[in-house]
Each structure stands twice: as C-alpha cells, then as structure tokens.
N, C-alpha and C. Protein backbone atom coordinates (compact mmCIF):
# COMPACT_ATOMS: atom_id res chain seq x y z
N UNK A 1 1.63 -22.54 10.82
CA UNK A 1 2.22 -21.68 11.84
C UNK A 1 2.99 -20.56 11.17
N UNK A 2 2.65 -19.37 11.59
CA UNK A 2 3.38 -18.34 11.01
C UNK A 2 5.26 -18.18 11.43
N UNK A 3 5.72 -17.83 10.41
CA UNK A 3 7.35 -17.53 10.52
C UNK A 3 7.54 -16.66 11.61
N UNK A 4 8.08 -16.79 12.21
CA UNK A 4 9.22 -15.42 13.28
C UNK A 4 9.95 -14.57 12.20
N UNK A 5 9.59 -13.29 12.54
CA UNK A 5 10.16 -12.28 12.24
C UNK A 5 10.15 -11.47 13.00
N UNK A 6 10.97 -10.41 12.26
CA UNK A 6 12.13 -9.13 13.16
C UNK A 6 11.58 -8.59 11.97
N UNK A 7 10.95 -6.58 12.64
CA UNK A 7 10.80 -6.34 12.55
C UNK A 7 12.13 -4.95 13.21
N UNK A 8 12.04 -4.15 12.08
CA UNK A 8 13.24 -3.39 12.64
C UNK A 8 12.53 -2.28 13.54
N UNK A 9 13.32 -1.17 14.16
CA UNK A 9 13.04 -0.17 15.12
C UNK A 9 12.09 0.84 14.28
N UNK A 10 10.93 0.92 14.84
CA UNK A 10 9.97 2.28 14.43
C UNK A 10 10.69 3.24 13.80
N UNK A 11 11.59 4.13 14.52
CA UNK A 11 12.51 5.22 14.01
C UNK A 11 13.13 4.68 12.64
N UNK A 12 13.73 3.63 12.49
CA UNK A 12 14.22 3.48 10.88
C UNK A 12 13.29 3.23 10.53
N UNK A 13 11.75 2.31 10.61
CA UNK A 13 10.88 1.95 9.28
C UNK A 13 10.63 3.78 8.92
N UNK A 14 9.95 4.31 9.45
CA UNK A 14 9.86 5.94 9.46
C UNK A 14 10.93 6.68 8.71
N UNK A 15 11.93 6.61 9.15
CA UNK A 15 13.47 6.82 8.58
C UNK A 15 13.54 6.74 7.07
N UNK A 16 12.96 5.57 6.66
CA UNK A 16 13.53 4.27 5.82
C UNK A 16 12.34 5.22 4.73
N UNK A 17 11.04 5.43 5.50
CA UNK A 17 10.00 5.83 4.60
C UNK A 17 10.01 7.60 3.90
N UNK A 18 10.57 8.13 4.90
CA UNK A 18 10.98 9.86 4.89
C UNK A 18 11.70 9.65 3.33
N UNK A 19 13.32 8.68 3.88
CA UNK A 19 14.38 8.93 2.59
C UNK A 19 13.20 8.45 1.38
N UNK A 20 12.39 7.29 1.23
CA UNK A 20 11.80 6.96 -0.06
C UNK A 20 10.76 8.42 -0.76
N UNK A 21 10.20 8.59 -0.38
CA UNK A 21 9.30 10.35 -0.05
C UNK A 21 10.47 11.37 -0.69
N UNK A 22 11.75 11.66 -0.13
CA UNK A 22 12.53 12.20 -0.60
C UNK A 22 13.41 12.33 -1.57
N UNK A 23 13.74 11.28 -2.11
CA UNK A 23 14.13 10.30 -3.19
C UNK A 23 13.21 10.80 -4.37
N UNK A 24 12.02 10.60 -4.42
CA UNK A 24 11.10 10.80 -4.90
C UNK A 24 10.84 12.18 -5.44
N UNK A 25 10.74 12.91 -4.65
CA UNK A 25 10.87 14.70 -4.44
C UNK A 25 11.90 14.72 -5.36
N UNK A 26 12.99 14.65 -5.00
CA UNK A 26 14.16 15.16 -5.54
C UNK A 26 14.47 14.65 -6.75
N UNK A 27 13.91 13.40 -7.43
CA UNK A 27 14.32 12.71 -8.39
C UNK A 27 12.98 13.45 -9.48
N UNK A 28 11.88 14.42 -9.00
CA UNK A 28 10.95 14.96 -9.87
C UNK A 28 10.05 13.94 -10.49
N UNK A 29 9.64 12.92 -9.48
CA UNK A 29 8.93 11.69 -10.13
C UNK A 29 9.30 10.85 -10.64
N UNK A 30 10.29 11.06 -11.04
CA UNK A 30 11.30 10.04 -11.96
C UNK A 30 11.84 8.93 -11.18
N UNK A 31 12.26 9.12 -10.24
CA UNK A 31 13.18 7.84 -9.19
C UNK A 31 11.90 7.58 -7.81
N UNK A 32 11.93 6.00 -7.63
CA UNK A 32 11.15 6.09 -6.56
C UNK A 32 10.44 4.95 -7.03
N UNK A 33 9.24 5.12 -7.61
CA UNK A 33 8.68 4.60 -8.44
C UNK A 33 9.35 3.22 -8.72
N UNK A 34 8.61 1.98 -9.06
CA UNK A 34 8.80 0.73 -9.96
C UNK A 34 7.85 0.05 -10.38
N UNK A 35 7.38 -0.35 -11.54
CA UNK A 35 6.36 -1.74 -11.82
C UNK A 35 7.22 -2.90 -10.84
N UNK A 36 5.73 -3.93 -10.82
CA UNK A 36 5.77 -4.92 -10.14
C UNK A 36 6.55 -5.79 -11.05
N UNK A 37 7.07 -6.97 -11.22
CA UNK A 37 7.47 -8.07 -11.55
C UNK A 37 6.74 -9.18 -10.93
N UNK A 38 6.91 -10.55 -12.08
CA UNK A 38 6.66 -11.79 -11.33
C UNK A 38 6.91 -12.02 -10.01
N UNK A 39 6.11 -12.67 -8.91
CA UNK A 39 6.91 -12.21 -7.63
C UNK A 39 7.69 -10.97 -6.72
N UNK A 40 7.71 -9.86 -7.26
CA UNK A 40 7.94 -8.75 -6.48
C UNK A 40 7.15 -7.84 -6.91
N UNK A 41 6.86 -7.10 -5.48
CA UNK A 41 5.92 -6.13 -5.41
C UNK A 41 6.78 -4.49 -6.43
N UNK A 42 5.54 -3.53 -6.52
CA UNK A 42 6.33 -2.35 -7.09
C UNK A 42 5.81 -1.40 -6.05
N UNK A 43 5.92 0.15 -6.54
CA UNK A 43 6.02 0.77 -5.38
C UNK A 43 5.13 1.84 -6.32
N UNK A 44 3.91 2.54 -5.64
CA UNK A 44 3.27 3.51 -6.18
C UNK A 44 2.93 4.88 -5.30
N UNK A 45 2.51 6.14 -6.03
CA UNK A 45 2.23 7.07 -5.51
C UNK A 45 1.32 7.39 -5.06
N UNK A 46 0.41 7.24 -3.61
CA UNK A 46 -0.95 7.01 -3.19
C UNK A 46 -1.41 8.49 -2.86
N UNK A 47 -2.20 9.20 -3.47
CA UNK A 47 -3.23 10.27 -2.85
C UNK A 47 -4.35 10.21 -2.71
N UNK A 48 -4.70 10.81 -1.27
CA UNK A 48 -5.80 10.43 -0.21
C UNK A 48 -6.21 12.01 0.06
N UNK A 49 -7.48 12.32 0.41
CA UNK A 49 -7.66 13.79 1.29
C UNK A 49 -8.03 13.44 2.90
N UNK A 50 -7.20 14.12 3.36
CA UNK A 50 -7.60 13.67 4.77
C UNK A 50 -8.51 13.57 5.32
N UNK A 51 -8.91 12.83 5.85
CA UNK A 51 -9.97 12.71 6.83
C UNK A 51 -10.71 13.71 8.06
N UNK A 52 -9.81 14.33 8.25
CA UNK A 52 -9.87 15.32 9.07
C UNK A 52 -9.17 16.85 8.47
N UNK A 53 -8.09 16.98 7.75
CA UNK A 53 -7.76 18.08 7.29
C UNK A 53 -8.43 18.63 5.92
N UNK A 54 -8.90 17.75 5.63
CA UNK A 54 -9.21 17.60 3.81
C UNK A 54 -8.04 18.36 3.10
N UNK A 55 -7.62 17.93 3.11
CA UNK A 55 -5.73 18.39 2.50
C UNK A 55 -5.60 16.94 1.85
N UNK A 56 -4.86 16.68 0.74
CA UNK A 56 -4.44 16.27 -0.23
C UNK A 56 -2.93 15.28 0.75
N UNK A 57 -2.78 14.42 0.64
CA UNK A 57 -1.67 14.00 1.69
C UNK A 57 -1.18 12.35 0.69
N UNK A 58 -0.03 12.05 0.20
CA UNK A 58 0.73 11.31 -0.82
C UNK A 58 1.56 10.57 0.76
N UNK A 59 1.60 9.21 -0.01
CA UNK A 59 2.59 7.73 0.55
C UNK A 59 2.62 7.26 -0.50
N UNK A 60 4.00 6.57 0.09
CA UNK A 60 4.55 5.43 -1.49
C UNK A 60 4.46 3.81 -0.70
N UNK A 61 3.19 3.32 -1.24
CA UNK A 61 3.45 1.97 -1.04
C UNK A 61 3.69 0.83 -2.03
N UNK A 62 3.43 -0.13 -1.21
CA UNK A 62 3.92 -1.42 -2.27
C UNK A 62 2.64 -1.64 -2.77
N UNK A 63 2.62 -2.48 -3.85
CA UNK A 63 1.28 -3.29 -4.62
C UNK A 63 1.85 -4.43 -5.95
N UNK A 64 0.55 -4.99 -6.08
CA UNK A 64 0.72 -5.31 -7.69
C UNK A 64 -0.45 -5.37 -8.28
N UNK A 65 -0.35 -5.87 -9.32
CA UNK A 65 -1.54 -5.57 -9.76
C UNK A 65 -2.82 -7.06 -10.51
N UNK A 66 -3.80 -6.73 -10.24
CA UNK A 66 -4.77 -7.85 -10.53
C UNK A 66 -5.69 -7.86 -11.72
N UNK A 67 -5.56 -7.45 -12.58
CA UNK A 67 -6.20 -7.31 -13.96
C UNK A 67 -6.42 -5.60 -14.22
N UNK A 68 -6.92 -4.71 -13.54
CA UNK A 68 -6.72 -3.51 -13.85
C UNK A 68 -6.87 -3.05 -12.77
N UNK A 69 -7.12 -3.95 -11.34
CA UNK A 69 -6.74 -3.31 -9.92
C UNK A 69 -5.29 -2.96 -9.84
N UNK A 70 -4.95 -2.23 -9.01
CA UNK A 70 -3.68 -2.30 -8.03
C UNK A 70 -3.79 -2.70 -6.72
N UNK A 71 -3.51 -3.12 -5.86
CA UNK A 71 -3.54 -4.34 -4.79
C UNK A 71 -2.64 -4.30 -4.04
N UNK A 72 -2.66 -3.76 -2.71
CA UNK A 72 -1.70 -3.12 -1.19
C UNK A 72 -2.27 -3.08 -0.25
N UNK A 73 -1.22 -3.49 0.48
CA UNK A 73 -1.85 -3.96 2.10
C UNK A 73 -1.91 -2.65 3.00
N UNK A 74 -3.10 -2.54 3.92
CA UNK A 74 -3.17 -1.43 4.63
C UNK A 74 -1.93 -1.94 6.08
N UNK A 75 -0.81 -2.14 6.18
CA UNK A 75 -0.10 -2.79 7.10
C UNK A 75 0.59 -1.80 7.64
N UNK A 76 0.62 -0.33 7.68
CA UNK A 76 2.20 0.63 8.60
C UNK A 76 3.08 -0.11 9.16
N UNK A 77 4.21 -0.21 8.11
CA UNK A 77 4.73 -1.07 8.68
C UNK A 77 5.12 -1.78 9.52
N UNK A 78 3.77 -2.73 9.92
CA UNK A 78 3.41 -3.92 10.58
C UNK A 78 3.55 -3.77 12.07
N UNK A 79 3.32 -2.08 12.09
CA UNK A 79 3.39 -1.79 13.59
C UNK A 79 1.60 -1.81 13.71
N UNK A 80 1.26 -1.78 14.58
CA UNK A 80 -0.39 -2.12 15.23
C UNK A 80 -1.30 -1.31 14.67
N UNK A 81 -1.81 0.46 15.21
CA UNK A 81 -2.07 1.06 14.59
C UNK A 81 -2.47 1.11 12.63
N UNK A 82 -3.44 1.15 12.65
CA UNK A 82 -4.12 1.32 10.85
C UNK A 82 -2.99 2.94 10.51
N UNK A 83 -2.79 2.66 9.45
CA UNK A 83 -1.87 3.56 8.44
C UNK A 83 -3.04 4.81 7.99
N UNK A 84 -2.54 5.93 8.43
CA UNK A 84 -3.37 7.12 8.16
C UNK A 84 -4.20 7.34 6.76
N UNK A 85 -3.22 6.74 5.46
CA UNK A 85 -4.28 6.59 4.37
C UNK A 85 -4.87 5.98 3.95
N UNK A 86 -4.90 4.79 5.24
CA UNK A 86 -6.14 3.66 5.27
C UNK A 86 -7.21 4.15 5.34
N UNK A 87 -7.23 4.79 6.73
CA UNK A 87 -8.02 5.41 7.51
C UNK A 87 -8.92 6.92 6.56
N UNK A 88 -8.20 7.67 5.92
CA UNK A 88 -8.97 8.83 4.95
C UNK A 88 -9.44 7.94 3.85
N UNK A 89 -8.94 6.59 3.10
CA UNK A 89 -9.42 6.24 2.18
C UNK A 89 -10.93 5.38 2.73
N UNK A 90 -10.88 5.29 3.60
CA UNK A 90 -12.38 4.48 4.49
C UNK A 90 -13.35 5.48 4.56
N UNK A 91 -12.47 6.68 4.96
CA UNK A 91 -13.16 8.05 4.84
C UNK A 91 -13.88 8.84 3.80
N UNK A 92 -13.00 8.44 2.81
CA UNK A 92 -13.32 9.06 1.40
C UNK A 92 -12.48 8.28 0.47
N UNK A 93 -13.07 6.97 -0.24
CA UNK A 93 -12.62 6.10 -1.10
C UNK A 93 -11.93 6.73 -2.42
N UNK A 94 -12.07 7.99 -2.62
CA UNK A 94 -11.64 8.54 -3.96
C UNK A 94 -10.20 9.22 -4.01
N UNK A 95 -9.58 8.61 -4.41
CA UNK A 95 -8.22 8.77 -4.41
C UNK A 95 -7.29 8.69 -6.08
N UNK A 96 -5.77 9.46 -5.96
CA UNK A 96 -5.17 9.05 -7.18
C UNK A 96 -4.03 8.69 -7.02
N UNK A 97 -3.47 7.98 -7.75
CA UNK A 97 -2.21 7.13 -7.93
C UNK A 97 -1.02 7.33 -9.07
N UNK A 98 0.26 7.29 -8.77
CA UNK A 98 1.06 7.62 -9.61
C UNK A 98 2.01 6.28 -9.73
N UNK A 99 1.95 5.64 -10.92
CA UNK A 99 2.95 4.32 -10.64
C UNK A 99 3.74 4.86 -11.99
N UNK A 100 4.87 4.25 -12.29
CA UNK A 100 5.65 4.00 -13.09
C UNK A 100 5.13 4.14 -14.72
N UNK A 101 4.85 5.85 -15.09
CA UNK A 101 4.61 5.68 -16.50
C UNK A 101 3.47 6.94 -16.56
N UNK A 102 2.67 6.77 -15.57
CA UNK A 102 1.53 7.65 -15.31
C UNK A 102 0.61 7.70 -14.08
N UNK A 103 -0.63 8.22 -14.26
CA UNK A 103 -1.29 8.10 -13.33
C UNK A 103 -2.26 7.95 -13.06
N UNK A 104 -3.80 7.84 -12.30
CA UNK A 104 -5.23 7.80 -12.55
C UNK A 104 -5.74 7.70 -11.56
N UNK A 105 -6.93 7.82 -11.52
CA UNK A 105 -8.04 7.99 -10.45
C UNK A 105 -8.67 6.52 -10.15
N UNK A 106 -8.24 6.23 -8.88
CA UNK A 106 -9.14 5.18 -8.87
C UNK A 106 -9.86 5.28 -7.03
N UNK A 107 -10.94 4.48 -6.64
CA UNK A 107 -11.74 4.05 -5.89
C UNK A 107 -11.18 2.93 -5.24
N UNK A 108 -10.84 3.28 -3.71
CA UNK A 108 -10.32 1.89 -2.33
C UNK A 108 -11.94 1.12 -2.03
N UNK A 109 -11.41 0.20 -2.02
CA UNK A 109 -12.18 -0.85 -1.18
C UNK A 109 -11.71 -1.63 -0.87
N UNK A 110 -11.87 -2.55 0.46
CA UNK A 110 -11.32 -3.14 1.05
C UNK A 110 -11.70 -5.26 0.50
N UNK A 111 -10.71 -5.88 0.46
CA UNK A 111 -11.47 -6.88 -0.44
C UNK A 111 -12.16 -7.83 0.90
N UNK A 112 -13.05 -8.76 0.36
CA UNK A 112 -13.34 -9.74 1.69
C UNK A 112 -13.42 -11.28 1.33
N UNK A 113 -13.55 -11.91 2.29
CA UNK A 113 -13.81 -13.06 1.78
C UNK A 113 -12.81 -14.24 0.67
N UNK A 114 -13.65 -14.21 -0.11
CA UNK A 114 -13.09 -15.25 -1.20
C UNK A 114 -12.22 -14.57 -1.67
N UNK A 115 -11.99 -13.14 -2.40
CA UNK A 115 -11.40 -12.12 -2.98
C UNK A 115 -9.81 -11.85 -2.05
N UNK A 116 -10.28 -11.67 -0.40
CA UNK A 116 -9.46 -11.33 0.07
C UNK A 116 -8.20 -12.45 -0.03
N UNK A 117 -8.93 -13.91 0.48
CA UNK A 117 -7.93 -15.05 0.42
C UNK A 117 -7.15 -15.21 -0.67
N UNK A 118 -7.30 -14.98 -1.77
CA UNK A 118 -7.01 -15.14 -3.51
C UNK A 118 -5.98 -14.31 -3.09
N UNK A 119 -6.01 -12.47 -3.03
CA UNK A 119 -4.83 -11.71 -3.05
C UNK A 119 -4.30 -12.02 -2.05
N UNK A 120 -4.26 -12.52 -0.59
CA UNK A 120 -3.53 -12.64 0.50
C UNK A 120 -2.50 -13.65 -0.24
N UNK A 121 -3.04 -14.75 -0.68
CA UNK A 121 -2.01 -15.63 -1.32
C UNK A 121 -1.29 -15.33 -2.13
N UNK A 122 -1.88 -14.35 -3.02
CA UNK A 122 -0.55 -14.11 -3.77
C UNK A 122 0.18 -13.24 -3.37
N UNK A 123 -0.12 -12.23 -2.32
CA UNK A 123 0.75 -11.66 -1.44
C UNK A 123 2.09 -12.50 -1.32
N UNK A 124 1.42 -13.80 -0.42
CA UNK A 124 2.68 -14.74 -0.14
C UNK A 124 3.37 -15.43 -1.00
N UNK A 125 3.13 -14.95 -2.33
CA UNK A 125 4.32 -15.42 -3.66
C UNK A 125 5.04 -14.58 -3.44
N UNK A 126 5.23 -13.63 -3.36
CA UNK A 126 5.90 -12.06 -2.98
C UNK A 126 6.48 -12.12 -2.28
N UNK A 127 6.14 -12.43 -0.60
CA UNK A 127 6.88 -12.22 0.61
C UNK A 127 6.18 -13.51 1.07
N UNK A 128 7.45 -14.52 1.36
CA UNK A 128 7.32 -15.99 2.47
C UNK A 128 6.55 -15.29 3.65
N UNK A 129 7.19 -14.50 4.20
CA UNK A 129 7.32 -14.41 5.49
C UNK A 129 5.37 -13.18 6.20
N UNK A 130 4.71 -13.07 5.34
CA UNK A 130 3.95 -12.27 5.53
C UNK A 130 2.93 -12.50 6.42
N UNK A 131 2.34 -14.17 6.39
CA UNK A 131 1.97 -14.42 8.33
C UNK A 131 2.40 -14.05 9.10
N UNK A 132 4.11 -14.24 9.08
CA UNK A 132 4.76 -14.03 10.18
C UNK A 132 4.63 -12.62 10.70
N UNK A 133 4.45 -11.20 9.73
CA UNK A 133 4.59 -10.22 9.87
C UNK A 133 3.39 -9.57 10.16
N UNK A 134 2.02 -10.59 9.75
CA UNK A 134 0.91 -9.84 9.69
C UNK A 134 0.10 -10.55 11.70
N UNK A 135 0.97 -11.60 11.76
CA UNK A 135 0.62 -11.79 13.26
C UNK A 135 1.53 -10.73 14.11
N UNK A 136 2.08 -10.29 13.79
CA UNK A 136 2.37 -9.13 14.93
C UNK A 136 1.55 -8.31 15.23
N UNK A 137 0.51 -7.47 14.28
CA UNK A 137 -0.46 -6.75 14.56
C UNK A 137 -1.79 -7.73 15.58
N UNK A 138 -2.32 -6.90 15.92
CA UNK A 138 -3.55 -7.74 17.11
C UNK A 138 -5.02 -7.51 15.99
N UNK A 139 -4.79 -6.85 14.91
CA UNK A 139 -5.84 -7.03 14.11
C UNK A 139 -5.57 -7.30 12.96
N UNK A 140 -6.76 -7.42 11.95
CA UNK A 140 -6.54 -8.62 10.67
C UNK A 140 -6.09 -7.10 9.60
N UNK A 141 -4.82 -7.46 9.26
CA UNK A 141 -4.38 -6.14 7.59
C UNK A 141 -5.39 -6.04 6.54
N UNK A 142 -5.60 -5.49 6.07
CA UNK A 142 -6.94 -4.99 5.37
C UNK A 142 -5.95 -5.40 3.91
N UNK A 143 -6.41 -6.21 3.10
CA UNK A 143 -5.37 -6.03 1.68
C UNK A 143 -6.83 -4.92 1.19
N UNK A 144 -6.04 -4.04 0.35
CA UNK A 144 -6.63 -3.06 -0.78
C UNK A 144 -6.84 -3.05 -1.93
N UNK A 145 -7.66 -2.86 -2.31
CA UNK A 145 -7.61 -2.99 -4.04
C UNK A 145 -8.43 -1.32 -4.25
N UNK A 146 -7.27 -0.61 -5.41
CA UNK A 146 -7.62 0.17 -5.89
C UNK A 146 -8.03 0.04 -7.16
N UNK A 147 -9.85 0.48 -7.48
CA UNK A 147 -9.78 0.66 -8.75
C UNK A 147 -10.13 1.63 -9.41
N UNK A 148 -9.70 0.92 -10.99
CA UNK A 148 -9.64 1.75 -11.52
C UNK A 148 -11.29 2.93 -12.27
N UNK A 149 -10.95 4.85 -11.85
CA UNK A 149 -12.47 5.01 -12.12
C UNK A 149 -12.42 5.44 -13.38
N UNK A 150 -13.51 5.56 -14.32
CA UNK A 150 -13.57 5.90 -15.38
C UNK A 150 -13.55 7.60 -15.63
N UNK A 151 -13.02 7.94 -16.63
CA UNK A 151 -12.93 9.01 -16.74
C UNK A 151 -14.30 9.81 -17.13
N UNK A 152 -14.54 10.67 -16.51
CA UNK A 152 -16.25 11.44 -16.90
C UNK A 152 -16.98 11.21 -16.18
C-alpha cells in the first residue's frame, strides 16, 4: 500500500522551481548543480528543443546515475499533467545535460519493463515515500534514462 503524502501548493512547487533556475543563473553554473550520493538524488541541467517552438528550453531535475546513464523521473512535480520536457524529449530524444563538472549529449528513452522495475526501486532507496507520490497522478511516471551519445 502506498504512503500518504502531502504534496505542497502548485504556486510554491513552481515557486520553489523559478528560485532553483535562478540560483543557477545567478550563481553562472556554479551553484545549483550536485552529484548524486549513496541514496540521494543530484540535480542536473536538462536541454530539450521544443516540441512545438523548436527553441532550446533548460529544467533542473533530479537523477542518478546507472553505469553511464543518468536516470529521472518524468513526474512535474507529481501534479497530473506530463512535464513539458517529457513531452519535447518524446518529441525529439536528442538532448544535453549539464551536471556537476561538465556536460554532454545524450539520447531519452523511456525505460520498460524489467529495466523500468530495477530503477523504480532504486528510486525508492532515495525517496520512501515515492508510491505514495507517484499514486497521486492517474497515470504511470515514465522513469528516464538519459544516454550517453558518442561524440561524431
């Protein structure tokens, strides 16, 4: 049975996500940013081209990483609606990333199956509570794995 959780007000997750974005900006790449640790997630620099604008469009989400994947849940925060750079990366899988140190080009796909269950679980080394959070949505969170593309 999944945990009960509280989920805070739309306006602060939004809020909450603007200041991280800004933080970021202002810190010149430098602040914002973290590698993952045992058990906690880190936070990376996601670029996507829109789906509709074809404009270049950056979010900072969580991940970790799986041998030379990086690995993040398509969840907005855990409000219903798919997260806009879900949605352009379904669109156009080719994307780049900025984590803690540098950066690179890698390719979304969505994992399934056997793959998906493996990272969902270790999701939940990370966060207890992530049933609890992922039954609020009315559809199943897509975990992500970005990889990595070769250069040339």
């Amino acid at each position: 049975m999944a945990a009960r959780v509280k989920v805070p007000p739309r306006w602060f997750v939004r809020t909450a996500w603007s200041v991280h974005r800004g933080i970021y900006r202002l810190g010149g790449g430098r602040l914002g940013l973290w590698r993952p640790r045992p058990n906690r997630w880190g936070a990376l620099r996601l670029t996507t081209t829109g789906r509709r604008s074809g404009q270049q469009r950056s979010v900072i989400v969580g991940y970790f990483e799986d041998g030379p994947n990086l690995v993040t849940l398509a969840m907005n925060g855990w409000g219903d609606a798919e997260p806009a750079w879900w949605l352009n990366l379904l669109a156009n899988p080719e994307a780049r990333v900025e984590v803690k140190g540098g950066s690179r080009q890698v390719r979304a796909r969505p994992a399934v199956d056997d793959e998906r269950a493996r990272l969902w679980d270790r999701w939940r080394t990370i966060d207890k509570d992530l049933d609890g959070y992922a039954s609020l949505r009315s559809r199943e969170t897509a975990v992500v794995i970005l990889e990595p593309v070769a250069a040339g």
